[in-house]
N, C-alpha and C. Protein backbone atom coordinates (compact mmCIF):
# COMPACT_ATOMS: atom_id res chain seq x y z
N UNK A 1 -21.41 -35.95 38.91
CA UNK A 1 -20.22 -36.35 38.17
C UNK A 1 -20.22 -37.79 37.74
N UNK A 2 -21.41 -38.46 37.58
CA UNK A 2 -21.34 -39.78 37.29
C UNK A 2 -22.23 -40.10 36.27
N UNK A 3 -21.71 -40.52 35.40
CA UNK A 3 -22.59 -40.41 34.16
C UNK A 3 -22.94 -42.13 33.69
N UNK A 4 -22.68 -42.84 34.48
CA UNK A 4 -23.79 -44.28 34.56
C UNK A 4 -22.98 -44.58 35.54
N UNK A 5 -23.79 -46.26 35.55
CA UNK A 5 -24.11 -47.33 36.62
C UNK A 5 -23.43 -48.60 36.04
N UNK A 6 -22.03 -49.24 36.58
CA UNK A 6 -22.43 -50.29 36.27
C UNK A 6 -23.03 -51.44 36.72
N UNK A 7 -23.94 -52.14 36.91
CA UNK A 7 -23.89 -53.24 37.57
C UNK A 7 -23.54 -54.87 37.23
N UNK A 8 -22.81 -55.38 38.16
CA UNK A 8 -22.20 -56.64 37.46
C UNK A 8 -22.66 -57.39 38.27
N UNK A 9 -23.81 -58.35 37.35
CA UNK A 9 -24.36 -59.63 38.06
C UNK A 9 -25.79 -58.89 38.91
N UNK A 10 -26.71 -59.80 38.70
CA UNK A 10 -27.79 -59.70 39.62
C UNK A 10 -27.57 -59.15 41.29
N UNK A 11 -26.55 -59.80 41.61
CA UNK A 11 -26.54 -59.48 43.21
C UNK A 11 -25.78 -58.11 43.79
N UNK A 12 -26.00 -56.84 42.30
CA UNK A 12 -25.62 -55.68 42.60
C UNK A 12 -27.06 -54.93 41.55
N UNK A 13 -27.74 -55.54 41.02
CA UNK A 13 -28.80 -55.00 40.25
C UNK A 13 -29.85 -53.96 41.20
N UNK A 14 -30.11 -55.27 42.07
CA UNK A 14 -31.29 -53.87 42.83
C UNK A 14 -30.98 -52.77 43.54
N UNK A 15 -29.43 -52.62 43.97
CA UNK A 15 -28.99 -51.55 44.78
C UNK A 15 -28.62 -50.48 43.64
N UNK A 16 -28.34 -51.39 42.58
CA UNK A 16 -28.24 -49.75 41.03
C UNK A 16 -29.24 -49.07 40.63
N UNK A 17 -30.09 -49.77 40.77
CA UNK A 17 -31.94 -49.56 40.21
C UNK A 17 -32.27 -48.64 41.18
N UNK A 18 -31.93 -48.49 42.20
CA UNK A 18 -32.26 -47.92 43.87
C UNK A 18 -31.34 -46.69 43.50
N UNK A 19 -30.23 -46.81 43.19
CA UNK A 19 -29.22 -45.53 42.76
C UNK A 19 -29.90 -45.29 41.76
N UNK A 20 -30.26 -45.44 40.96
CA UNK A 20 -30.47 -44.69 39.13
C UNK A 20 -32.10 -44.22 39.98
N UNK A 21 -32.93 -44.62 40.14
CA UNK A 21 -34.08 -44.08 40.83
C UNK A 21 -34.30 -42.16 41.65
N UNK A 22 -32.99 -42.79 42.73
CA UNK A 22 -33.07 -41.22 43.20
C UNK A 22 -32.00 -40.34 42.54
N UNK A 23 -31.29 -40.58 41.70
CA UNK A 23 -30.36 -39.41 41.00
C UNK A 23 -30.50 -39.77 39.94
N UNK A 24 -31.13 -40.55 38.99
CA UNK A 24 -31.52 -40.32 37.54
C UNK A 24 -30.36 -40.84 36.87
N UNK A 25 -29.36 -41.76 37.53
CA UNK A 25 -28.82 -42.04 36.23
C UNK A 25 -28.66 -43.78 35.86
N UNK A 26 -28.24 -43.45 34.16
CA UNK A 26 -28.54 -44.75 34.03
C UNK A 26 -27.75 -46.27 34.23
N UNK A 27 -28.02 -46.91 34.06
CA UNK A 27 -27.86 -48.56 34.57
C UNK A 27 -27.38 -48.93 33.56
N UNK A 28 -26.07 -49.50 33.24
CA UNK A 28 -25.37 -50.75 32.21
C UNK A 28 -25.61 -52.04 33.23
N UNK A 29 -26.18 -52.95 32.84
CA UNK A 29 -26.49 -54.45 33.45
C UNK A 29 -25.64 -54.86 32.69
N UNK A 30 -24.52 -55.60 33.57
CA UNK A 30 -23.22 -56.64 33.07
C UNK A 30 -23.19 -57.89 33.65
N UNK A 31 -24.23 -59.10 32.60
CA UNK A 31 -24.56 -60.29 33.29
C UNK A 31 -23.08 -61.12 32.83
N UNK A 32 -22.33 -61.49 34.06
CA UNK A 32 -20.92 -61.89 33.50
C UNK A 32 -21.66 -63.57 33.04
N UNK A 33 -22.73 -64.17 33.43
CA UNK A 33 -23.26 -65.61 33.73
C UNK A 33 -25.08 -65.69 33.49
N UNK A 34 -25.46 -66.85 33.15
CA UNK A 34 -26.89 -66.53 33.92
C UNK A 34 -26.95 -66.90 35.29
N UNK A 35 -27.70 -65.98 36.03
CA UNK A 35 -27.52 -66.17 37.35
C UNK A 35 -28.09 -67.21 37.66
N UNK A 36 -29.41 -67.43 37.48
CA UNK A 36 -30.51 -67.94 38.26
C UNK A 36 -29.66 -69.99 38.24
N UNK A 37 -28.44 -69.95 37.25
CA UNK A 37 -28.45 -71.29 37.07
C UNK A 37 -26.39 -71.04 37.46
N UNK A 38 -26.37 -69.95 37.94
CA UNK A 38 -25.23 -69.68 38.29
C UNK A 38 -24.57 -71.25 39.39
N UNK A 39 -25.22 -71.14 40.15
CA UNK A 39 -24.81 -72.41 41.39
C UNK A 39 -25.44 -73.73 41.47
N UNK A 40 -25.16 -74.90 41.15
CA UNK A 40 -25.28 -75.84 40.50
C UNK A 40 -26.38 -76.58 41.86
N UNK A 41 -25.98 -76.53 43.06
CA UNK A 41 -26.83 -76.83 43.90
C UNK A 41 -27.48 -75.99 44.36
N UNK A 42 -28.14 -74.89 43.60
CA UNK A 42 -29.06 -74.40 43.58
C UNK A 42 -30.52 -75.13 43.94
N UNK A 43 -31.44 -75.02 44.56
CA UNK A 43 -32.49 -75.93 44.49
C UNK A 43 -33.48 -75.25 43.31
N UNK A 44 -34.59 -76.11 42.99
CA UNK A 44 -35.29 -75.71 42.01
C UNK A 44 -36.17 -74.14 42.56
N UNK A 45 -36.74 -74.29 43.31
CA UNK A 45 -37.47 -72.92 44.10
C UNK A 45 -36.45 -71.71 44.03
N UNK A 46 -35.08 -72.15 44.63
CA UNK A 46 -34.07 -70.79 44.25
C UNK A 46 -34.09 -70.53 43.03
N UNK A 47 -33.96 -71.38 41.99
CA UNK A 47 -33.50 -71.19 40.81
C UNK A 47 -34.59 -70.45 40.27
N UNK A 48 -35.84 -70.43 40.64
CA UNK A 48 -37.07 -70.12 39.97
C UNK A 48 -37.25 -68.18 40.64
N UNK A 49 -36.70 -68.27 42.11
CA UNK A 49 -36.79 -67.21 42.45
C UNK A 49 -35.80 -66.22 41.77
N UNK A 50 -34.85 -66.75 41.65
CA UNK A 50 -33.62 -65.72 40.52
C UNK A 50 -34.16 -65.72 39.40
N UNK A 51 -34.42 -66.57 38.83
CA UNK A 51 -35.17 -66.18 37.52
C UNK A 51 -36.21 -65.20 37.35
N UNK A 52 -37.04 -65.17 38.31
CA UNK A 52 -38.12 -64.41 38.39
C UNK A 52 -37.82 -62.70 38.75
N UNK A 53 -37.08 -63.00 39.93
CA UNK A 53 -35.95 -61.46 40.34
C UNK A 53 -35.49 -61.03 39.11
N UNK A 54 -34.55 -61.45 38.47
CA UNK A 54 -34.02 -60.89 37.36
C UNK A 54 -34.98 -60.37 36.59
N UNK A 55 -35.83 -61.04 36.03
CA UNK A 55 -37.13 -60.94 34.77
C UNK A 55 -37.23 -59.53 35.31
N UNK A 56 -37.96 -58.90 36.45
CA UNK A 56 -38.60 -58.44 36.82
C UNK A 56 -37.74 -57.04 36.78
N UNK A 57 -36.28 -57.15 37.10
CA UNK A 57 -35.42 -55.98 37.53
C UNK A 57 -35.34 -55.44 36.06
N UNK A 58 -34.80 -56.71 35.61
CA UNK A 58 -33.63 -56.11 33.75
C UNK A 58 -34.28 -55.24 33.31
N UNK A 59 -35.50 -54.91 33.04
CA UNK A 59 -36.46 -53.82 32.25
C UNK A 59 -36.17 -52.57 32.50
N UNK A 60 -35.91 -52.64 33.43
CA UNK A 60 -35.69 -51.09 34.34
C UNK A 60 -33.93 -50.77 34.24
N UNK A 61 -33.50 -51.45 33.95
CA UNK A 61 -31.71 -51.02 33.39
C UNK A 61 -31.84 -50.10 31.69
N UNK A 62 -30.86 -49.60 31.56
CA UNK A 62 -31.13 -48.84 30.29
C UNK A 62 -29.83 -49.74 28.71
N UNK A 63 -29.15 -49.94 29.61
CA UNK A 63 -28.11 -50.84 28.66
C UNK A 63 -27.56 -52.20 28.90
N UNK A 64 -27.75 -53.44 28.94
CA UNK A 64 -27.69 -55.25 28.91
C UNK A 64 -26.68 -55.47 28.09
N UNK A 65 -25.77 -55.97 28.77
CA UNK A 65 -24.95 -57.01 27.82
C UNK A 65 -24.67 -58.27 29.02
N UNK A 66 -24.15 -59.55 27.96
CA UNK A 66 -23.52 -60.41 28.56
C UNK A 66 -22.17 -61.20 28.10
N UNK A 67 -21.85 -62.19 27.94
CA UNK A 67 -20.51 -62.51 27.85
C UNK A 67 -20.39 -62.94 26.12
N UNK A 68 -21.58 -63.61 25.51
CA UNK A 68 -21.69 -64.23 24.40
C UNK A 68 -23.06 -64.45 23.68
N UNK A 69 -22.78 -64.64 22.40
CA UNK A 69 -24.18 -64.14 21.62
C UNK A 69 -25.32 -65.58 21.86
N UNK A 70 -25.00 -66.55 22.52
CA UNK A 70 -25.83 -67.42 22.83
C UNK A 70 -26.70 -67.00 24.44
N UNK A 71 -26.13 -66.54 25.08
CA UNK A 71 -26.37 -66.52 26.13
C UNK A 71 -26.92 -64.77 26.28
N UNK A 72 -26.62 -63.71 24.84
CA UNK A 72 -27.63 -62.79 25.03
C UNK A 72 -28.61 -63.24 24.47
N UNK A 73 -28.82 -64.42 23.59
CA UNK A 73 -29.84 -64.75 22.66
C UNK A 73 -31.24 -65.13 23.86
N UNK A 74 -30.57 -66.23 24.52
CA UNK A 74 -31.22 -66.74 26.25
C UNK A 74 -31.78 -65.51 26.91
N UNK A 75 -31.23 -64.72 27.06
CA UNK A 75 -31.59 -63.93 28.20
C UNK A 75 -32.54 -62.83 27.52
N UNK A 76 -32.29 -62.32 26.28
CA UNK A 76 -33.59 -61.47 25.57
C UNK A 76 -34.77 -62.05 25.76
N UNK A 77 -34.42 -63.28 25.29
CA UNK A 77 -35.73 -64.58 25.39
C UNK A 77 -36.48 -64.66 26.23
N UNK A 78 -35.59 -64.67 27.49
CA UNK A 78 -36.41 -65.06 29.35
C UNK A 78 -36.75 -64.02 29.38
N UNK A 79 -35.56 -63.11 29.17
CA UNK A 79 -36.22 -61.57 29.74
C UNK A 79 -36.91 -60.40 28.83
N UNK A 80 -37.34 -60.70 27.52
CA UNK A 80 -38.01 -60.06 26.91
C UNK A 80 -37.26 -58.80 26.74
N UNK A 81 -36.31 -58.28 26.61
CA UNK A 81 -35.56 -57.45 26.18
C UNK A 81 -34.13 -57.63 25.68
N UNK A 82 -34.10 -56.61 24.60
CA UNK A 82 -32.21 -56.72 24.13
C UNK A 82 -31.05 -56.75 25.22
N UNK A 83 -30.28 -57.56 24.82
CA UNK A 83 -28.78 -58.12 25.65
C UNK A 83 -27.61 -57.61 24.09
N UNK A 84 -26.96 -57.09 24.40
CA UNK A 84 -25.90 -57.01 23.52
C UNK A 84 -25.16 -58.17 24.10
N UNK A 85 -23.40 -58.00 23.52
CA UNK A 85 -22.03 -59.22 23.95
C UNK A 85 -20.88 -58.90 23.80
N UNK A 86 -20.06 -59.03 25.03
CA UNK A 86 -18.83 -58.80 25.04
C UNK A 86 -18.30 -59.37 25.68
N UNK A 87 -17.69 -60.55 24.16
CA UNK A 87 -16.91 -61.79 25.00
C UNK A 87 -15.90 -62.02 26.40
N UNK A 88 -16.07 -62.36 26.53
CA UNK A 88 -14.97 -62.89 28.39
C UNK A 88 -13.86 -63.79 27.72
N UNK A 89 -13.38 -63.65 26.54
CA UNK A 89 -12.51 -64.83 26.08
C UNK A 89 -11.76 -64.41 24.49
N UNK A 90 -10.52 -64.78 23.97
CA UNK A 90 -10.23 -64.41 22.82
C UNK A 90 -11.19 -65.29 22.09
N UNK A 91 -11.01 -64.67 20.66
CA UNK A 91 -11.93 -65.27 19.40
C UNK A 91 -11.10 -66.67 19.40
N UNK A 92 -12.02 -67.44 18.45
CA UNK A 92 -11.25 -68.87 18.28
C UNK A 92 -10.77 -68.30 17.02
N UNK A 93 -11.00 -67.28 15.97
CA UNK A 93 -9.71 -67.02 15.18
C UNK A 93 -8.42 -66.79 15.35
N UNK A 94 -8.30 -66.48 16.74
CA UNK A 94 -6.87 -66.21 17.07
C UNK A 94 -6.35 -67.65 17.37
N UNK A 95 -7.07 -68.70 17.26
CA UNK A 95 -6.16 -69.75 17.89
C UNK A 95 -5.05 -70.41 17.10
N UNK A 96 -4.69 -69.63 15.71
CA UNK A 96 -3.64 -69.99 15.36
C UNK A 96 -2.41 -69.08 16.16
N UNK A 97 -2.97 -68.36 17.03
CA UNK A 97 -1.44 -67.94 17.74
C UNK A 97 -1.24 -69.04 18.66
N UNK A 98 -2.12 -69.36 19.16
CA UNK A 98 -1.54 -70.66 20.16
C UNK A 98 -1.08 -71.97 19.33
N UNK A 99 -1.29 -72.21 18.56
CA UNK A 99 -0.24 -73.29 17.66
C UNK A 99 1.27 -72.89 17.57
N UNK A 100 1.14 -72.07 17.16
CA UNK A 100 2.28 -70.85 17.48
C UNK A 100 3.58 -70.64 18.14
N UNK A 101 2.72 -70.30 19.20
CA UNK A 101 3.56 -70.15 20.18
C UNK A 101 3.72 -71.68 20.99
N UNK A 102 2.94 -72.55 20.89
CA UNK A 102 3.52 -73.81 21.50
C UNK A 102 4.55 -74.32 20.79
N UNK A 103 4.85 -74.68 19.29
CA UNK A 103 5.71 -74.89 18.81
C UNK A 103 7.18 -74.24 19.02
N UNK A 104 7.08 -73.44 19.47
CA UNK A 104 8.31 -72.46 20.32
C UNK A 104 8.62 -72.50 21.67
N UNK A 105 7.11 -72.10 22.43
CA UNK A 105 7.47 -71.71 23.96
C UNK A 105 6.48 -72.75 25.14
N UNK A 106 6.27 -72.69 25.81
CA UNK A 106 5.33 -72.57 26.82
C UNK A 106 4.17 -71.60 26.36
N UNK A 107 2.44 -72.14 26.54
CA UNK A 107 1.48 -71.25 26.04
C UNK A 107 1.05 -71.32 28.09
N UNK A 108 1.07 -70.42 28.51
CA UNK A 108 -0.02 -69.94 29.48
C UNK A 108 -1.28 -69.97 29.43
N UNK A 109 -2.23 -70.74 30.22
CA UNK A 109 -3.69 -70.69 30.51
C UNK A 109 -3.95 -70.09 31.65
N UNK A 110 -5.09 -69.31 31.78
CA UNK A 110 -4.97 -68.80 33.34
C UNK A 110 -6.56 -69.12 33.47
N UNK A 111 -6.99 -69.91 34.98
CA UNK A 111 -8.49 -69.77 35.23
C UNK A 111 -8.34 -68.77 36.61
N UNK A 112 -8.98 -67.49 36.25
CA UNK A 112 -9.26 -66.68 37.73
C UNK A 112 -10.87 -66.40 37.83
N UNK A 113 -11.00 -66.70 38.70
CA UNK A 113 -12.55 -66.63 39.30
C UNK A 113 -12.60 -67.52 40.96
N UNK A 114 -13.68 -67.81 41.08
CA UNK A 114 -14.27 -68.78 42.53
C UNK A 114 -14.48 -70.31 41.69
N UNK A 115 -13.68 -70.75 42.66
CA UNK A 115 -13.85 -72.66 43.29
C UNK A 115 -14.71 -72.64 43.43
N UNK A 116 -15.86 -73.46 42.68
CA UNK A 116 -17.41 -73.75 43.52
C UNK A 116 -17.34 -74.84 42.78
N UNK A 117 -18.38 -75.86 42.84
CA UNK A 117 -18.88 -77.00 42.51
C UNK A 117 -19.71 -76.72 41.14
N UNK A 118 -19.96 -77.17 39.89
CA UNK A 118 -20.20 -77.07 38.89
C UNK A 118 -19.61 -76.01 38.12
N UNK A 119 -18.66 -75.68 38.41
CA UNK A 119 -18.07 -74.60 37.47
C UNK A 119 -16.63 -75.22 36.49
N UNK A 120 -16.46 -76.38 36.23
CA UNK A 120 -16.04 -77.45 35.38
C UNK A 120 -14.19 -77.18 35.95
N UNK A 121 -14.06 -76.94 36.65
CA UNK A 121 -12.51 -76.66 36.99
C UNK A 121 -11.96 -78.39 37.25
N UNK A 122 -12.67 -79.48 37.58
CA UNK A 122 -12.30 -80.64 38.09
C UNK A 122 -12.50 -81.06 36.86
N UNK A 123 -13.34 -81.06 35.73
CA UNK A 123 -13.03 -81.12 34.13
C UNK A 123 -11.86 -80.97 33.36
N UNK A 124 -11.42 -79.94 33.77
CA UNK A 124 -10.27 -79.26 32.83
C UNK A 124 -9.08 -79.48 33.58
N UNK A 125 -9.05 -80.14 34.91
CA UNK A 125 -7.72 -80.60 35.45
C UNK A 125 -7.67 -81.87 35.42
N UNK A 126 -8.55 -82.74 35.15
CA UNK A 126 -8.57 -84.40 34.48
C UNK A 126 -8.17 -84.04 33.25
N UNK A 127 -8.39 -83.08 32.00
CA UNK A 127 -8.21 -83.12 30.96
C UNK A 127 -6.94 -82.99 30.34
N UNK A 128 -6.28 -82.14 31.32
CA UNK A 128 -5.13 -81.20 31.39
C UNK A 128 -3.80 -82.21 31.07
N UNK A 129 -4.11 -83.61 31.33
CA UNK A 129 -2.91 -84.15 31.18
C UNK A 129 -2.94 -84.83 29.76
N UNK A 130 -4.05 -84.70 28.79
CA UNK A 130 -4.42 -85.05 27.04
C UNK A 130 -3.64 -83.64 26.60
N UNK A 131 -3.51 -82.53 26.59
CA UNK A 131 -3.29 -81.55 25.96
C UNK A 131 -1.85 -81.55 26.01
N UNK A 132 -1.10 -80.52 24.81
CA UNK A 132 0.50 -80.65 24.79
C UNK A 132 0.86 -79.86 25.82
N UNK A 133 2.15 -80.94 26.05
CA UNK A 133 2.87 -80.69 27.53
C UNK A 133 3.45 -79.17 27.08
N UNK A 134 3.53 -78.85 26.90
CA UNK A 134 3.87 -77.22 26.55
C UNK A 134 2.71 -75.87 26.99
N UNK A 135 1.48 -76.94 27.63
CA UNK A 135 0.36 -76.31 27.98
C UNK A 135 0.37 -75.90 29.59
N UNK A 136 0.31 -74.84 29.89
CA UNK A 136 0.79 -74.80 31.38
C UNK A 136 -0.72 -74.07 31.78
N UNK A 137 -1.14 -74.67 33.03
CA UNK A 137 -2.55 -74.55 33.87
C UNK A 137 -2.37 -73.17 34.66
N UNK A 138 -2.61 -72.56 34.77
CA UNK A 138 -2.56 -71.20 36.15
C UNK A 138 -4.05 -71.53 36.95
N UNK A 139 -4.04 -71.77 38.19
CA UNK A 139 -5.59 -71.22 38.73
C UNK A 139 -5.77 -70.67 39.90
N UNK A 140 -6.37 -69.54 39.31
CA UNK A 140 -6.75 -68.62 40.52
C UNK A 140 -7.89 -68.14 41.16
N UNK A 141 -7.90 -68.25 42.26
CA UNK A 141 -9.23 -67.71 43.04
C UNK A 141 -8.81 -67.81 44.46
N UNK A 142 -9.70 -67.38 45.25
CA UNK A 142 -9.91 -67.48 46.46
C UNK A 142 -9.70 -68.64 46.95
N UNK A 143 -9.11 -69.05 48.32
CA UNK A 143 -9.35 -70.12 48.92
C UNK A 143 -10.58 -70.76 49.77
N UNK A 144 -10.87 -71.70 49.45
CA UNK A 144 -12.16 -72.29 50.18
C UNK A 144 -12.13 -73.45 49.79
N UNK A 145 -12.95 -74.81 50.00
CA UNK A 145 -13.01 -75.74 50.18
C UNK A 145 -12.58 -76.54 48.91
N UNK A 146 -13.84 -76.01 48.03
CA UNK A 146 -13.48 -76.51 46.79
C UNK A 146 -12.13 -76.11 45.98
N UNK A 147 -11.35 -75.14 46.39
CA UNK A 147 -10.05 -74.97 46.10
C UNK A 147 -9.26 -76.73 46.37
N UNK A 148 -9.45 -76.28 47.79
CA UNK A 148 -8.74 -77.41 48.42
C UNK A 148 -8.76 -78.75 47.28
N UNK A 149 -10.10 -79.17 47.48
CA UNK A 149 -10.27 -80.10 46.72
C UNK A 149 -9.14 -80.53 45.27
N UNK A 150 -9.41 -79.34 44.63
CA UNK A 150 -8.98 -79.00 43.00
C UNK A 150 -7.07 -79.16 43.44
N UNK A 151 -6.66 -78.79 44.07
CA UNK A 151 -5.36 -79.21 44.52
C UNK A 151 -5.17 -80.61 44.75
N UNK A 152 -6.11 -80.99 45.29
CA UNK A 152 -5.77 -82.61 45.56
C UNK A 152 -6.18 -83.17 44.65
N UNK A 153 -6.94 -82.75 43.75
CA UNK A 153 -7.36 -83.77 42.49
C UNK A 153 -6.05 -83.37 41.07
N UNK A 154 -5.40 -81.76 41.00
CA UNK A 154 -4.09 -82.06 40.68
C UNK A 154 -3.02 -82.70 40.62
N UNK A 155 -3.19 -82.84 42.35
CA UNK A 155 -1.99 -83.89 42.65
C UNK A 155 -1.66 -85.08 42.09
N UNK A 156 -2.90 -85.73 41.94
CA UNK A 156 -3.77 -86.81 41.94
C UNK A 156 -2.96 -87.11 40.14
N UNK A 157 -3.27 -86.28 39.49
CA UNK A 157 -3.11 -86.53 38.18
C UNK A 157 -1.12 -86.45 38.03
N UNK A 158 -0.31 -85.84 38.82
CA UNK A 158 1.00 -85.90 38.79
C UNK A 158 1.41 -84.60 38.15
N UNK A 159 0.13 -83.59 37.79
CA UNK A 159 0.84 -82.40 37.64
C UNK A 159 1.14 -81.56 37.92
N UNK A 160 0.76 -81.88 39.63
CA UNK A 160 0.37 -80.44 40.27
C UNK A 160 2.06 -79.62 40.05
N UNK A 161 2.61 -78.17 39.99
CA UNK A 161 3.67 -77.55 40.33
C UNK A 161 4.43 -78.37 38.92
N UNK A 162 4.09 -78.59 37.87
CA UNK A 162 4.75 -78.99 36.69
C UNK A 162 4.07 -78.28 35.54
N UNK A 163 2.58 -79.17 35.26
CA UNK A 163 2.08 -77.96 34.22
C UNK A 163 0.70 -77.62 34.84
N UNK A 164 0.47 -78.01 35.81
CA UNK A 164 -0.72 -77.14 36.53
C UNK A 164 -0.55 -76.55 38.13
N UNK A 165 -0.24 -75.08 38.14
CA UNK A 165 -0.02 -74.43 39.52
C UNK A 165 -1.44 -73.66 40.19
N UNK A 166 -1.49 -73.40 41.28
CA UNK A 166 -2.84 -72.31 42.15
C UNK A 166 -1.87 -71.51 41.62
N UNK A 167 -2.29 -70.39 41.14
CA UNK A 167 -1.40 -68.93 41.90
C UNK A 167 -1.90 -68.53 43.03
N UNK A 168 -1.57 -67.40 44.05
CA UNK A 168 -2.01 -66.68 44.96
C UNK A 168 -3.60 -65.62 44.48
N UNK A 169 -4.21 -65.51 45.29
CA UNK A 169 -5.20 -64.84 45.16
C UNK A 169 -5.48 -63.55 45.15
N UNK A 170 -5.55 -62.87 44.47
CA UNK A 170 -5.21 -61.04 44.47
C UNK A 170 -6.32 -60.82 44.51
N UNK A 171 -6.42 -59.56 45.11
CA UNK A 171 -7.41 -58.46 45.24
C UNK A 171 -8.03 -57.78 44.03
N UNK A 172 -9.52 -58.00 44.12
CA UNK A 172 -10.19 -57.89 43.17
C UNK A 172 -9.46 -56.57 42.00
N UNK A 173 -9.14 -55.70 42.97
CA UNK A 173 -8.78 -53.80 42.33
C UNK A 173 -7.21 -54.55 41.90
N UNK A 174 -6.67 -55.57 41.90
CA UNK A 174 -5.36 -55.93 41.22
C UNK A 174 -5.36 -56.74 40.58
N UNK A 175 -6.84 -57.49 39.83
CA UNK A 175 -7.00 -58.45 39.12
C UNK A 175 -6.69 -57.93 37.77
C-alpha cells in the first residue's frame, strides 16, 4: 500500500535506499539544504565525508528535488544527476503584497526550524531593527543553547516581546 519513499535530508537517505531495496519501491530524495555544508563547524574531513556519502547514495533514489534552482543547479553538478525545485519560500513577485499589507497592518515573519550556529538567525535579529516597525519577527524552534543565545541578543537590540518574539516549539506532526 505504499507507493513511494520520501526521504528528507541525507540523514534518512540510507534507511530509504534499504526500504526501496527489499520491497521495490521508489525513493523521492527531498534535500531541504546541502548537507555536507549544512553545519558550519563542520570540520573539513566531515564535510568531505557527507559529500562523498551523498554522491554515492543520490543515484540510487528515483526522484531529487531541492529547495531552489541554484542549489539544484549545485547538486546535479556534485552529484551528476537531475535535482528538480520546490521553493521553501514565496516568490519575490508576491512581494508587492507585503508593501501592502504593511501600509495597513502588521506583516508577520515567521523563522521555524533549529538554533544552530551559522544558520544567520543572529543576522536577521541585528537587522530587524532597519526594517519597518510594522515588521513583526516570530522564531521558532526547539530550545537549546543557541536559542538561548538569540534571546539575549534580542534583548540586547530592545525588541525582544515588541517586534521580535520566540514562539513555543511544536511538534513536528503540528508544524
Amino acid at each position: 500500500g505504499i507507493d513511494m519513499i520520501i526521504s528528507t535530508d541525507l540523514d534518512t537517505l540510507a534507511a530509504s535506499l534499504i526500504v526501496k531495496s527489499i520491497y521495490k519501491i521508489p525513493v523521492l530524495y527531498d534535500a531541504h539544504e546541502y548537507y555536507p555544508d549544512s553545519d558550519v563547524l563542520r570540520l573539513s574531513y566531515e564535510r568531505q565525508f557527507f559529500a562523498n556519502l551523498e554522491k554515492n547514495l543520490v543515484p540510487y533514489t528515483d526522484v531529487r528535488q531541492t529547495v531552489s534552482p541554484g542549489l539544484a543547479k549545485i547538486m546535479k553538478e556534485d552529484y551528476n544527476t537531475r535535482f528538480s525545485f520546490v521553493p521553501n519560500c514565496e516568490p519575490l513577485r508576491k512581494l508587492k503584497i507585503f508593501k501592502k499589507t504593511l501600509e495597513k497592518d502588521n506583516c508577520d515573519f515567521l523563522y521555524q526550524g533549529n538554533f544552530a550556529p551559522g544558520r544567520g538567525v543572529d543576522l536577521l535579529i541585528d537587522a530587524w531593527a532597519k526594517t519597518n516597525s510594522k515588521a513583526i519577527l516570530f522564531l521558532r524552534g526547539p530550545d537549546n543553547a543557541e536559542k538561548s543565545k538569540m534571546i539575549e541578543l534580542a534583548k540586547k537590540t530592545g525588541l525582544l516581546n515588541k517586534r521580535i518574539y520566540f514562539s513555543e516549539s511544536v511538534k513536528e506532526e503540528d508544524l
